[in-house]
PDB file of N, CA and C in Angstrom:
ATOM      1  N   UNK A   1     -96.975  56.882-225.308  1.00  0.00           N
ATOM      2  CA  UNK A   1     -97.122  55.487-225.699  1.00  0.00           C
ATOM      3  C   UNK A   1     -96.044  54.666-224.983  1.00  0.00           C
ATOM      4  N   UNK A   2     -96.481  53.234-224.258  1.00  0.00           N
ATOM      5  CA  UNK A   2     -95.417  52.975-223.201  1.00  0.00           C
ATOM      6  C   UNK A   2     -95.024  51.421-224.640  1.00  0.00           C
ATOM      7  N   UNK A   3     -93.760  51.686-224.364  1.00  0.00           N
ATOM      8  CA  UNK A   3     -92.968  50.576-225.057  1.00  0.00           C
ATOM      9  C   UNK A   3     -93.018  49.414-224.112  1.00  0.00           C
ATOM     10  N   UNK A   4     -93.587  48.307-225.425  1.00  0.00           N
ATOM     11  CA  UNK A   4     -93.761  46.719-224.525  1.00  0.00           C
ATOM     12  C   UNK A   4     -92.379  46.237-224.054  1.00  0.00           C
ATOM     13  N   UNK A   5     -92.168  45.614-223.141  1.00  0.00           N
ATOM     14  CA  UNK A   5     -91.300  45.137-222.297  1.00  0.00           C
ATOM     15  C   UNK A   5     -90.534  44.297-223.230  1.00  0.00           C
ATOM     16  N   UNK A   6     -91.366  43.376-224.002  1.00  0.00           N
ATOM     17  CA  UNK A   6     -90.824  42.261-224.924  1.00  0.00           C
ATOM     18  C   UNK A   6     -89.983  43.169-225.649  1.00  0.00           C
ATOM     19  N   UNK A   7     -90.278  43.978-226.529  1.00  0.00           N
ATOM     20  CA  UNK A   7     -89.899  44.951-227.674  1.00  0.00           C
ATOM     21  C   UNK A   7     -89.132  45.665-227.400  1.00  0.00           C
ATOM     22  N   UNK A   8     -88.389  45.970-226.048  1.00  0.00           N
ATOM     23  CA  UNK A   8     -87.428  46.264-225.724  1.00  0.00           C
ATOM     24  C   UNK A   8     -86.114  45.074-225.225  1.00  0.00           C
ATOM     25  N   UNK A   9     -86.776  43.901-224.839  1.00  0.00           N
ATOM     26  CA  UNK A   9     -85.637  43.056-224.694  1.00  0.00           C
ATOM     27  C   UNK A   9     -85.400  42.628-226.148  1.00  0.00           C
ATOM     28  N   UNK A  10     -85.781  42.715-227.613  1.00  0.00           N
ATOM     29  CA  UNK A  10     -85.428  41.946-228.127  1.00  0.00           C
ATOM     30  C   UNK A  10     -84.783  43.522-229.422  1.00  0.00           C
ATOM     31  N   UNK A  11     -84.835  44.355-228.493  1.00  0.00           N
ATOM     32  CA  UNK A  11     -84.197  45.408-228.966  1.00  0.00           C
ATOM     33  C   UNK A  11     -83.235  45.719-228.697  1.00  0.00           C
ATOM     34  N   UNK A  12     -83.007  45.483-227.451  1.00  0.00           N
ATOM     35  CA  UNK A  12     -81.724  45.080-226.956  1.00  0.00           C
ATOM     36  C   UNK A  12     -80.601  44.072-227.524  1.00  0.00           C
ATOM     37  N   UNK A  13     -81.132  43.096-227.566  1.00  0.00           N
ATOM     38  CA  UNK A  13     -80.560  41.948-228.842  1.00  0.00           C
ATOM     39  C   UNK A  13     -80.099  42.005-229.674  1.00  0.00           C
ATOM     40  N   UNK A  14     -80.960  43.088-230.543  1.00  0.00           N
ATOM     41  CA  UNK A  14     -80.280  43.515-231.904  1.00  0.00           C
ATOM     42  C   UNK A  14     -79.543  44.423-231.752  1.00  0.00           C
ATOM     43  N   UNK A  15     -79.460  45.011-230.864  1.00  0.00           N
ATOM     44  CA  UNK A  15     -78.395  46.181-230.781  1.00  0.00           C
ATOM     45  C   UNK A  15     -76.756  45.677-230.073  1.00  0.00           C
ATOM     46  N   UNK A  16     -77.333  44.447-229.301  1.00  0.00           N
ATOM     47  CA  UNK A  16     -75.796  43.479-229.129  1.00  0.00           C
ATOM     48  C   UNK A  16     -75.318  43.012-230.113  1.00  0.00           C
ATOM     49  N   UNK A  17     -76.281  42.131-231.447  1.00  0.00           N
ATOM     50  CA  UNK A  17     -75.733  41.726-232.202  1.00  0.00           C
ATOM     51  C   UNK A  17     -75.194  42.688-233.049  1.00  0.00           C
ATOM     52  N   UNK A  18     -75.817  43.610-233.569  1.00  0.00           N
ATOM     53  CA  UNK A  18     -75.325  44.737-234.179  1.00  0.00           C
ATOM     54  C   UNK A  18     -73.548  45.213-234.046  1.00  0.00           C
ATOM     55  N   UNK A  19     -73.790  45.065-232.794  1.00  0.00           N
ATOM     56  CA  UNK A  19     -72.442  46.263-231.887  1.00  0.00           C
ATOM     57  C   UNK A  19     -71.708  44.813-231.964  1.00  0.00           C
ATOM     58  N   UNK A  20     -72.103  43.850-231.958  1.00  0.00           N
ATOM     59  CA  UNK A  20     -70.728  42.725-232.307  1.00  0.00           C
ATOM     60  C   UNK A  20     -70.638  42.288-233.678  1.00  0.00           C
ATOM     61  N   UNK A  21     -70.956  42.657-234.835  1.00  0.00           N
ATOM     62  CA  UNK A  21     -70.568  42.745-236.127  1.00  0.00           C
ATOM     63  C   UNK A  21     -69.965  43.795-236.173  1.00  0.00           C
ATOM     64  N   UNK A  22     -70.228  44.760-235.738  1.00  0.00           N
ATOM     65  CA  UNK A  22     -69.697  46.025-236.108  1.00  0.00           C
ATOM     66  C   UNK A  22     -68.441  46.262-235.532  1.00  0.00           C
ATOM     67  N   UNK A  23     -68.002  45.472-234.118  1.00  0.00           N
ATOM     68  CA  UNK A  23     -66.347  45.431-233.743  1.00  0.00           C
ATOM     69  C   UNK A  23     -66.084  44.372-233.645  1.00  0.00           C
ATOM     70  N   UNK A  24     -67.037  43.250-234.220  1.00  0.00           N
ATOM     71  CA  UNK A  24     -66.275  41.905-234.337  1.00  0.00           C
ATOM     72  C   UNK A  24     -65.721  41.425-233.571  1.00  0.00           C
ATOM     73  N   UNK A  25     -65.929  41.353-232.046  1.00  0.00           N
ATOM     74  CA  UNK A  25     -65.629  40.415-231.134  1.00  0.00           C
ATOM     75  C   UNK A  25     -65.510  39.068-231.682  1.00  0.00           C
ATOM     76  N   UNK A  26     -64.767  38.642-230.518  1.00  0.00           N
ATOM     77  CA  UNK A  26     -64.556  37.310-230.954  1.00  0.00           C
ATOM     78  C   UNK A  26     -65.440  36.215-230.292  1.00  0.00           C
ATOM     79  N   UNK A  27     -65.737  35.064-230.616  1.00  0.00           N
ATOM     80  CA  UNK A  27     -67.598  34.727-229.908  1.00  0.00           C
ATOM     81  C   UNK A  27     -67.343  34.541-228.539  1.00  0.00           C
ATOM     82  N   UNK A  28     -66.330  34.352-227.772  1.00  0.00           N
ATOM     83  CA  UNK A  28     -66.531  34.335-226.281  1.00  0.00           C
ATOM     84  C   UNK A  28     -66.793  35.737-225.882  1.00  0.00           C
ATOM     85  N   UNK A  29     -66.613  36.785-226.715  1.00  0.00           N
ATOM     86  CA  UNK A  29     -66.692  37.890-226.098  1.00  0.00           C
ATOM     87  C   UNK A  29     -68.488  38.694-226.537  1.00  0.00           C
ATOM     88  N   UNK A  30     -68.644  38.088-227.293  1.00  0.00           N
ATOM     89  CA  UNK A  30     -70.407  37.760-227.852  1.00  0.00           C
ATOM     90  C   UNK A  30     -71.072  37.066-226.958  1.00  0.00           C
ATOM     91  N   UNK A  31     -71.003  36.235-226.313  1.00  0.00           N
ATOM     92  CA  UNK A  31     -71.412  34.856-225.747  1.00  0.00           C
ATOM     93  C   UNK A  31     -71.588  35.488-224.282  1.00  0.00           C
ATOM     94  N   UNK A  32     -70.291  36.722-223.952  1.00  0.00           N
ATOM     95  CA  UNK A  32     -70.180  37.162-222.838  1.00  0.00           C
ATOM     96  C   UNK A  32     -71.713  38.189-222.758  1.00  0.00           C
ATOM     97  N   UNK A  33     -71.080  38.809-224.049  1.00  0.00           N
ATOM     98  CA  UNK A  33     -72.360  40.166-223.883  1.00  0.00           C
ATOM     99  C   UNK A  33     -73.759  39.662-223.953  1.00  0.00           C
ATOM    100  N   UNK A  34     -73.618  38.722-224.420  1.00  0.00           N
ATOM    101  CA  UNK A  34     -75.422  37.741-224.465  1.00  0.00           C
ATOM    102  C   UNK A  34     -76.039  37.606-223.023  1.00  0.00           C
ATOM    103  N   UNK A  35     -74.931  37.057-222.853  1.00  0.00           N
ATOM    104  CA  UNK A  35     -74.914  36.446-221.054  1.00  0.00           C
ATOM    105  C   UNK A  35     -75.223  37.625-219.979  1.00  0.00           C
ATOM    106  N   UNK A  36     -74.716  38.472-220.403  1.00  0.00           N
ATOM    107  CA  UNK A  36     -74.193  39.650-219.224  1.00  0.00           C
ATOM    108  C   UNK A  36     -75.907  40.321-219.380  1.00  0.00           C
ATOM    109  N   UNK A  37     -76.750  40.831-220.742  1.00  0.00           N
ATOM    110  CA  UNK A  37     -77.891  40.882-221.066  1.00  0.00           C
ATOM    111  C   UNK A  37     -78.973  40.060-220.737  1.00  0.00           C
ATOM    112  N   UNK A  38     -79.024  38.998-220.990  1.00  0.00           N
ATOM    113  CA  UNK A  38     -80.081  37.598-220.293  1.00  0.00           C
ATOM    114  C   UNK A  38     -79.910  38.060-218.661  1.00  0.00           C
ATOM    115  N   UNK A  39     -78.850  37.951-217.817  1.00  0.00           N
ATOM    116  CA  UNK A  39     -79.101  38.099-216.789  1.00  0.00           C
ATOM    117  C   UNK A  39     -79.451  39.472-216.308  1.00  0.00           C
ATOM    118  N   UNK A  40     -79.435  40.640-217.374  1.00  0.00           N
ATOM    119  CA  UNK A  40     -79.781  41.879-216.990  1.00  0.00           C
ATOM    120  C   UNK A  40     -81.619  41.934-217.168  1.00  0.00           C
ATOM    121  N   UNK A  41     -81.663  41.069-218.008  1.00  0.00           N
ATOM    122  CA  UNK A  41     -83.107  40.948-218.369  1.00  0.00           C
ATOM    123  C   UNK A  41     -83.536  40.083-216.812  1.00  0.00           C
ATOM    124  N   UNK A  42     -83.383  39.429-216.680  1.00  0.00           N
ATOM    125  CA  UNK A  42     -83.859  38.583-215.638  1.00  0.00           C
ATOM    126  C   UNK A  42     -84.235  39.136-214.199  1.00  0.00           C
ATOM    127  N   UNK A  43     -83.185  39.928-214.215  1.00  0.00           N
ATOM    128  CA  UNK A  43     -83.119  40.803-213.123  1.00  0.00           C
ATOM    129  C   UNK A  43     -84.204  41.633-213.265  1.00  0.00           C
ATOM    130  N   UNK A  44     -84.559  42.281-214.370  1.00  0.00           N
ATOM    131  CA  UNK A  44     -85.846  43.732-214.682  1.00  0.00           C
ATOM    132  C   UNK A  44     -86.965  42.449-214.336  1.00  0.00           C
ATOM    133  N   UNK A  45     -87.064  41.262-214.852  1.00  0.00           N
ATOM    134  CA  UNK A  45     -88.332  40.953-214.950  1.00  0.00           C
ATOM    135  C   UNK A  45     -88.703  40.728-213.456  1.00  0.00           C
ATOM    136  N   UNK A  46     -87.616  40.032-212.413  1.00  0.00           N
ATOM    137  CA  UNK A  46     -87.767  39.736-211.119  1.00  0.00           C
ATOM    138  C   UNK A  46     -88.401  41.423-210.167  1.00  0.00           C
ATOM    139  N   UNK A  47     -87.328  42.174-211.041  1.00  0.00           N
ATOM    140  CA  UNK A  47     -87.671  43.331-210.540  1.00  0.00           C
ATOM    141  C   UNK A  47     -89.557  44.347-210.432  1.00  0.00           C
ATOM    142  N   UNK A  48     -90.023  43.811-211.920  1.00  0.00           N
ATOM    143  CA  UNK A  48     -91.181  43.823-212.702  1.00  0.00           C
ATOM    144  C   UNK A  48     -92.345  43.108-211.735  1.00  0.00           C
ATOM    145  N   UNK A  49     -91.624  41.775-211.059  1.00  0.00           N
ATOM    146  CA  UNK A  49     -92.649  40.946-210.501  1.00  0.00           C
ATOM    147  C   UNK A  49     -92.968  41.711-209.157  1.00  0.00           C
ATOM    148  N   UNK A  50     -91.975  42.283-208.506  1.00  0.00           N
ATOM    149  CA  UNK A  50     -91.888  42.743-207.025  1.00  0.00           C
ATOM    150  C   UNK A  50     -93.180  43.814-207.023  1.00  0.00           C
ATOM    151  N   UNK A  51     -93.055  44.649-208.436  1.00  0.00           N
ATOM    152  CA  UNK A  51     -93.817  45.880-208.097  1.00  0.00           C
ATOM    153  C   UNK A  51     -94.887  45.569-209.131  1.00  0.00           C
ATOM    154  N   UNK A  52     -95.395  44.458-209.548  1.00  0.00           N
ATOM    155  CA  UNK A  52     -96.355  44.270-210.482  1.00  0.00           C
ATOM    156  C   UNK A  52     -96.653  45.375-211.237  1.00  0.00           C
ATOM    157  N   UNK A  53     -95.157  44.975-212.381  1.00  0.00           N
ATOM    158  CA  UNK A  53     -95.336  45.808-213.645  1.00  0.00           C
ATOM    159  C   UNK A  53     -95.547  44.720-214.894  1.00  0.00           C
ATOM    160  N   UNK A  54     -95.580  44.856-215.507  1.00  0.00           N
ATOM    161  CA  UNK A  54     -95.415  44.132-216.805  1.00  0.00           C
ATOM    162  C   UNK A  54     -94.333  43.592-217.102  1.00  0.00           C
ATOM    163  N   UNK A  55     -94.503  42.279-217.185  1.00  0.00           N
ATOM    164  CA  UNK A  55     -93.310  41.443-217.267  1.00  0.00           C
ATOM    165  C   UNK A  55     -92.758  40.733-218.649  1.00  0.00           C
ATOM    166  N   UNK A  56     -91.758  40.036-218.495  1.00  0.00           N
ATOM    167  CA  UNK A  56     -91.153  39.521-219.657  1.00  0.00           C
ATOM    168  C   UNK A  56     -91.858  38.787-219.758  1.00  0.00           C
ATOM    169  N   UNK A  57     -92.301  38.229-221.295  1.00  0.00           N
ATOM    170  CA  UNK A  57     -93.002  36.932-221.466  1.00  0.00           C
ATOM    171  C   UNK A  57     -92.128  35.895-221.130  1.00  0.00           C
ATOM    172  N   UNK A  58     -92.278  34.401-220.336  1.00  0.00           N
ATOM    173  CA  UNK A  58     -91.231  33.493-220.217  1.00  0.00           C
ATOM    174  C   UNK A  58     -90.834  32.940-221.623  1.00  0.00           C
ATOM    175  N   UNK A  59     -91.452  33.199-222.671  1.00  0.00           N
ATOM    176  CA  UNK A  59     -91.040  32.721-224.333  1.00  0.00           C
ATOM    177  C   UNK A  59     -89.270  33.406-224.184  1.00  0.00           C
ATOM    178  N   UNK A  60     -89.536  34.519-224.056  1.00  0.00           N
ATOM    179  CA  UNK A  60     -88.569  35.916-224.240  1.00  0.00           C
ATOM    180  C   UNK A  60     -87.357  35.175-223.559  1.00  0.00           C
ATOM    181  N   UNK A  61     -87.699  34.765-222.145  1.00  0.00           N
ATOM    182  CA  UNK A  61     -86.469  34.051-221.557  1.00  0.00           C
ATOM    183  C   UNK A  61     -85.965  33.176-221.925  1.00  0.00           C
ATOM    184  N   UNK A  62     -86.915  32.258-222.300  1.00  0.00           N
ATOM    185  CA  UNK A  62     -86.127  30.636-222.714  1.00  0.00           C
ATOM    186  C   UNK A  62     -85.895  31.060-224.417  1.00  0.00           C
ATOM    187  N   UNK A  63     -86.007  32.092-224.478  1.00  0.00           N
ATOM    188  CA  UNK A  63     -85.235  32.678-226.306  1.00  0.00           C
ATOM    189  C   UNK A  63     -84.032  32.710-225.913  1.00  0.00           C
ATOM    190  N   UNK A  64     -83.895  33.919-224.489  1.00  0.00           N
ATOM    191  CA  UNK A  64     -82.088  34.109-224.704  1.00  0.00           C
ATOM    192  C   UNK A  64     -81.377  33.198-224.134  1.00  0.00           C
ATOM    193  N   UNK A  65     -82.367  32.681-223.486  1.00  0.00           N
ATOM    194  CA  UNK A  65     -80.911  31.305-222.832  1.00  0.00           C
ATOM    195  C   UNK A  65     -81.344  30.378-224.074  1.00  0.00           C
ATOM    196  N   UNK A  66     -81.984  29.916-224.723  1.00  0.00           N
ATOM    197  CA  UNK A  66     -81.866  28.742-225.982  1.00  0.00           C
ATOM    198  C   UNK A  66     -80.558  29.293-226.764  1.00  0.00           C
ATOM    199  N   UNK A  67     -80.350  30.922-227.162  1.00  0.00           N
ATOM    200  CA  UNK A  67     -79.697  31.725-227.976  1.00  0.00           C
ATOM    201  C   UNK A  67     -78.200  31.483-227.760  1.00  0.00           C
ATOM    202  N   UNK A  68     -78.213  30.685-226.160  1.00  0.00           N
ATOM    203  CA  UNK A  68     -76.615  31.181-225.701  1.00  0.00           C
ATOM    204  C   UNK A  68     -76.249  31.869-224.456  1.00  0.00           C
ATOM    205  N   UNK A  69     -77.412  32.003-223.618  1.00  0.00           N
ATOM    206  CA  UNK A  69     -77.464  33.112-222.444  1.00  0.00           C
ATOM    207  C   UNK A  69     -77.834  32.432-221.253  1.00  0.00           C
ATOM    208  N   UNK A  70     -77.881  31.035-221.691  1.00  0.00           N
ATOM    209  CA  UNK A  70     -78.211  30.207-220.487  1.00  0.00           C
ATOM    210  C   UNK A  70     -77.471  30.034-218.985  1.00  0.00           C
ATOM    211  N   UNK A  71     -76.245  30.691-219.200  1.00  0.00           N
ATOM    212  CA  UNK A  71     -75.393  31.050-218.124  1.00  0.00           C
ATOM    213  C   UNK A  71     -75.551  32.344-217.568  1.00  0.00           C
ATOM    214  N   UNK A  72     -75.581  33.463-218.293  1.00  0.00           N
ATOM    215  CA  UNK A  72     -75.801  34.093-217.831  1.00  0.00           C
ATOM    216  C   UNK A  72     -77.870  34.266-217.011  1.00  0.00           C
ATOM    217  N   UNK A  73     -78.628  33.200-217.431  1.00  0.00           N
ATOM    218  CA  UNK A  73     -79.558  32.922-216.846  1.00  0.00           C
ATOM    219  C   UNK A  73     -79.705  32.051-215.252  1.00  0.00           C
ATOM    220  N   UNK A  74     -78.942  31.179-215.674  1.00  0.00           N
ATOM    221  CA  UNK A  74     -78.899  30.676-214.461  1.00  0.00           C
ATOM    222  C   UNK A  74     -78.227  31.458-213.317  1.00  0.00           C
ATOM    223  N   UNK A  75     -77.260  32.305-213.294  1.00  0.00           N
ATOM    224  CA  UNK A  75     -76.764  32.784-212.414  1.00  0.00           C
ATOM    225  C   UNK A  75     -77.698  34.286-212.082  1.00  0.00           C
ATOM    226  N   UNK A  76     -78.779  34.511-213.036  1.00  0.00           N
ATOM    227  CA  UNK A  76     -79.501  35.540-212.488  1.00  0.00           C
ATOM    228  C   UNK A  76     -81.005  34.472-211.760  1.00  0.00           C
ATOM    229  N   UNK A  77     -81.002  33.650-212.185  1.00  0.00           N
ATOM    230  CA  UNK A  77     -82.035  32.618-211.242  1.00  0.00           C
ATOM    231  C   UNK A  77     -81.763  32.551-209.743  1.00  0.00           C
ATOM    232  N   UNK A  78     -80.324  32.117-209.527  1.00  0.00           N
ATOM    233  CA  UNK A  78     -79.788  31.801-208.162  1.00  0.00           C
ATOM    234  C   UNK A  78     -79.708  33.239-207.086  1.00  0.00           C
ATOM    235  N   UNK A  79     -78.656  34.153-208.209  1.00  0.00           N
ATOM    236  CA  UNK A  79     -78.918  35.729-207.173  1.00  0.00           C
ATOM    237  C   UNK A  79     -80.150  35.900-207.298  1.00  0.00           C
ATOM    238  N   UNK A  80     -81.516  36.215-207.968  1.00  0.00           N
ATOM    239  CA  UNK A  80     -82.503  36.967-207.855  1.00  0.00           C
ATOM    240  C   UNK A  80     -83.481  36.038-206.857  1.00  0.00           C
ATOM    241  N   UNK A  81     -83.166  34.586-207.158  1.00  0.00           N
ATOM    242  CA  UNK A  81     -84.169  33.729-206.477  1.00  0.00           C
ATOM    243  C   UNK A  81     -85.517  33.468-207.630  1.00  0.00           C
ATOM    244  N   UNK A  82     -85.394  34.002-208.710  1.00  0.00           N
ATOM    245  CA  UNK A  82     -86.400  34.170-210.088  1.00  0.00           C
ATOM    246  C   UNK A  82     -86.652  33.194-210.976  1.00  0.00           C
ATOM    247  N   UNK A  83     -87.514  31.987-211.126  1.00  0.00           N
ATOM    248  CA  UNK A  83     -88.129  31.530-212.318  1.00  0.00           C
ATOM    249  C   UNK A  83     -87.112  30.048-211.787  1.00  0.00           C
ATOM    250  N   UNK A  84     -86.758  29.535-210.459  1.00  0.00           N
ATOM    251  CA  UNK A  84     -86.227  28.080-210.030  1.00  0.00           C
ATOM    252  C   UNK A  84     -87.369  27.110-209.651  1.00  0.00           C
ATOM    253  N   UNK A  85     -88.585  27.662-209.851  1.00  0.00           N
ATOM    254  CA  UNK A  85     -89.336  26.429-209.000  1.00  0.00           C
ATOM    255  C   UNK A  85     -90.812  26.559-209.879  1.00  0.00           C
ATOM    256  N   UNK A  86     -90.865  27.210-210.667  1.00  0.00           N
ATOM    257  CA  UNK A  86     -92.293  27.364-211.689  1.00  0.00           C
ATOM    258  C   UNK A  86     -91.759  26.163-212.809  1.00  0.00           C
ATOM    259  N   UNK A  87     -93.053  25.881-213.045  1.00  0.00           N
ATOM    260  CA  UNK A  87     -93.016  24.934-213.670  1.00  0.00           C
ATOM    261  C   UNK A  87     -93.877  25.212-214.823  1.00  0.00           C
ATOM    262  N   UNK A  88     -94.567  24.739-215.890  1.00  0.00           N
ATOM    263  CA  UNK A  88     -93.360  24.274-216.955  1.00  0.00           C
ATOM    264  C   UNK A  88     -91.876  25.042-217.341  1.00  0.00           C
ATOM    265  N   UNK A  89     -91.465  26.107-216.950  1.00  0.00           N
ATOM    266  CA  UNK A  89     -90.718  27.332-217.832  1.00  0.00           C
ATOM    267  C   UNK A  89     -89.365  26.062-216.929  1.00  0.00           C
ATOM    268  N   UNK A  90     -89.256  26.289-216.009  1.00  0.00           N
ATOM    269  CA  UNK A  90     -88.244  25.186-215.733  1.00  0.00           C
ATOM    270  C   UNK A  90     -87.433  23.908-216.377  1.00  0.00           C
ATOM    271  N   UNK A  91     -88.380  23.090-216.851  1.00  0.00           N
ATOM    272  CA  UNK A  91     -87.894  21.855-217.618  1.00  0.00           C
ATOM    273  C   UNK A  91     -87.935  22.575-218.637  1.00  0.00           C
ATOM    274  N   UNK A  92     -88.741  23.313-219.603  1.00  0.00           N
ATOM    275  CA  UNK A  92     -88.589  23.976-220.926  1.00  0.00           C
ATOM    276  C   UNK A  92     -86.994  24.602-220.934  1.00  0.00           C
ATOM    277  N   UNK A  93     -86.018  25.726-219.540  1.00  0.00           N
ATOM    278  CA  UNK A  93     -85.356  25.714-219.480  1.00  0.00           C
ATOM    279  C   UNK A  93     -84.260  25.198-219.467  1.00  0.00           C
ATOM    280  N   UNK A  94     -84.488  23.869-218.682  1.00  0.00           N
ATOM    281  CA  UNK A  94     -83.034  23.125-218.576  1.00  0.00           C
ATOM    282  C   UNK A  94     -82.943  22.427-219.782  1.00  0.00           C
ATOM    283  N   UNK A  95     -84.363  22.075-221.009  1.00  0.00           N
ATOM    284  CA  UNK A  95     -84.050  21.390-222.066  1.00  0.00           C
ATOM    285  C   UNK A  95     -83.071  22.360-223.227  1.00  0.00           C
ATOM    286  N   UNK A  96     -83.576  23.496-222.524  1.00  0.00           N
ATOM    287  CA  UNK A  96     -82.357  24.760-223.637  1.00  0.00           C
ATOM    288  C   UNK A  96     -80.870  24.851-223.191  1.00  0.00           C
ATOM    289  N   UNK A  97     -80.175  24.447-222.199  1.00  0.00           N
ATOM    290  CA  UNK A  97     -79.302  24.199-221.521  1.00  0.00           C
ATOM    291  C   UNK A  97     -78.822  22.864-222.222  1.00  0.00           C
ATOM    292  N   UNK A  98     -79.626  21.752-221.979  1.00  0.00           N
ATOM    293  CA  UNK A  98     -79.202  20.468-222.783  1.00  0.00           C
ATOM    294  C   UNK A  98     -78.863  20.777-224.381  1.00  0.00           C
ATOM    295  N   UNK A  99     -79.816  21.137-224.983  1.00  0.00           N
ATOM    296  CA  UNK A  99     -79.277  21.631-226.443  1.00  0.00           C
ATOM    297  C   UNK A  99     -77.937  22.558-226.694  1.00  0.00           C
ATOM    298  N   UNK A 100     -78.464  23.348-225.788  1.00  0.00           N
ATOM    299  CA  UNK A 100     -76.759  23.911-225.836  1.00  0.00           C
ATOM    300  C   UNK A 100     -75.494  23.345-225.908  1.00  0.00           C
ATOM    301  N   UNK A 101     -76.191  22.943-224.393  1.00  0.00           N
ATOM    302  CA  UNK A 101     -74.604  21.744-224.348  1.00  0.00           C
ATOM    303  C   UNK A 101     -74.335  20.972-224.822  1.00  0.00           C
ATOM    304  N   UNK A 102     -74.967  20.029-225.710  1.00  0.00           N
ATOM    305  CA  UNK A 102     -74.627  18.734-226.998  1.00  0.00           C
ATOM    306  C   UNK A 102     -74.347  20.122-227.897  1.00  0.00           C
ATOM    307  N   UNK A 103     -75.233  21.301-228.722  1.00  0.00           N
ATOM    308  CA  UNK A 103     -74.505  22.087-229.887  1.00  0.00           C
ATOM    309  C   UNK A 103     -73.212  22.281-229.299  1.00  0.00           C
ATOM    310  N   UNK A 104     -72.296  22.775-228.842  1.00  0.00           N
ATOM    311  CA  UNK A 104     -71.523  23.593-228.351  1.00  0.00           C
ATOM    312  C   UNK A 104     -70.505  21.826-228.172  1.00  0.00           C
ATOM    313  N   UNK A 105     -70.946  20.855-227.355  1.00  0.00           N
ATOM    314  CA  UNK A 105     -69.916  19.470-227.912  1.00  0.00           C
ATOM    315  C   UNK A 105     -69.555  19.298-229.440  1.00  0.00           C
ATOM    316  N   UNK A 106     -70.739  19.256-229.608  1.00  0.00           N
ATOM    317  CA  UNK A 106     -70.870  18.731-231.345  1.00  0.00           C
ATOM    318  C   UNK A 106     -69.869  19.522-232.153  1.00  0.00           C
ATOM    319  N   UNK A 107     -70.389  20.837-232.218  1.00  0.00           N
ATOM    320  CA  UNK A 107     -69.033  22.291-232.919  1.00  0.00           C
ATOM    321  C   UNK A 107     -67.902  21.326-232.301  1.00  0.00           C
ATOM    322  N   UNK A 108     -67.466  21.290-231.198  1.00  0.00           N
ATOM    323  CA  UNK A 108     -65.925  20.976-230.631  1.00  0.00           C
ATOM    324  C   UNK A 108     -65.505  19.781-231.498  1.00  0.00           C
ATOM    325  N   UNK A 109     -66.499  19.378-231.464  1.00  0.00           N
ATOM    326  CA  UNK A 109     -65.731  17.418-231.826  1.00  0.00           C
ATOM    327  C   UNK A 109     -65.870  17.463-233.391  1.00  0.00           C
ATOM    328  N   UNK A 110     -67.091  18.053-233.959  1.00  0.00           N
ATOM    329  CA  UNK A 110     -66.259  18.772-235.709  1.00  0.00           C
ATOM    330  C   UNK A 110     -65.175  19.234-235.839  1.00  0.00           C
ATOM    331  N   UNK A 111     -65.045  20.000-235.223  1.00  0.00           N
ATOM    332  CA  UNK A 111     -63.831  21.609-235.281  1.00  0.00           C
ATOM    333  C   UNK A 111     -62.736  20.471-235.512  1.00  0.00           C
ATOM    334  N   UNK A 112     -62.640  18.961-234.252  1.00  0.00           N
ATOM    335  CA  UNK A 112     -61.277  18.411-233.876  1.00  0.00           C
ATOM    336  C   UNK A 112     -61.203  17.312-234.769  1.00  0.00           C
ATOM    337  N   UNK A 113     -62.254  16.770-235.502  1.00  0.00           N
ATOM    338  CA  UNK A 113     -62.531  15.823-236.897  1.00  0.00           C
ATOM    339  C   UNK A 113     -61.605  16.199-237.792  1.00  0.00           C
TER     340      UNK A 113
END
């Protein structure tokens, strides 16, 4: 029985979040392992496309970069050359990037309230 592609990236997920409750990183070091994963994912799916295997759903992607992995997405966009010029997943992307970046202001300028 071949395990769906999705069901393994989001198995992956839980097993990051898991492994960072369980040694309690501190969130840049969460944020890192998110990142370092999104772009490992990105890479299989680019990889997936070359040899027409079964690919990530683009939902799956714009999950982990909405999640926090949007850096580590973009920098697997630029090395792989993967998912910069399709459209809709593009603007759907950079609007998860924008949310990020106002959440991640917003926390700051509470935190300094």
């Amino acid at each position: 029985m071949a395990m769906s592609i999705n069901l393994l990236c989001y198995g992956l997920l839980v097993l990051t979040v898991g492994a960072s409750l369980y040694v309690q990183p501190s969130v840049l070091a969460a944020l890192l392992a998110l990142n370092i994963l999104t772009f490992l994912i990105y890479g299989a799916d680019k990889q997936a496309a070359r040899r027409e295997w079964r690919r990530v759903p683009e939902i799956t992607l714009l999950i982990f970069g909405l999640i926090g992995g949007w850096v580590g997405a973009l920098f697997a966009q630029q090395l792989f050359r993967h998912k910069t010029q399709k459209q809709p997943f593009k603007t759907w992307f950079m609007l998860s990037v924008v949310v990020n970046v106002i959440l991640v202001v917003g926390v700051g300028y509470w935190q300094t309230a």
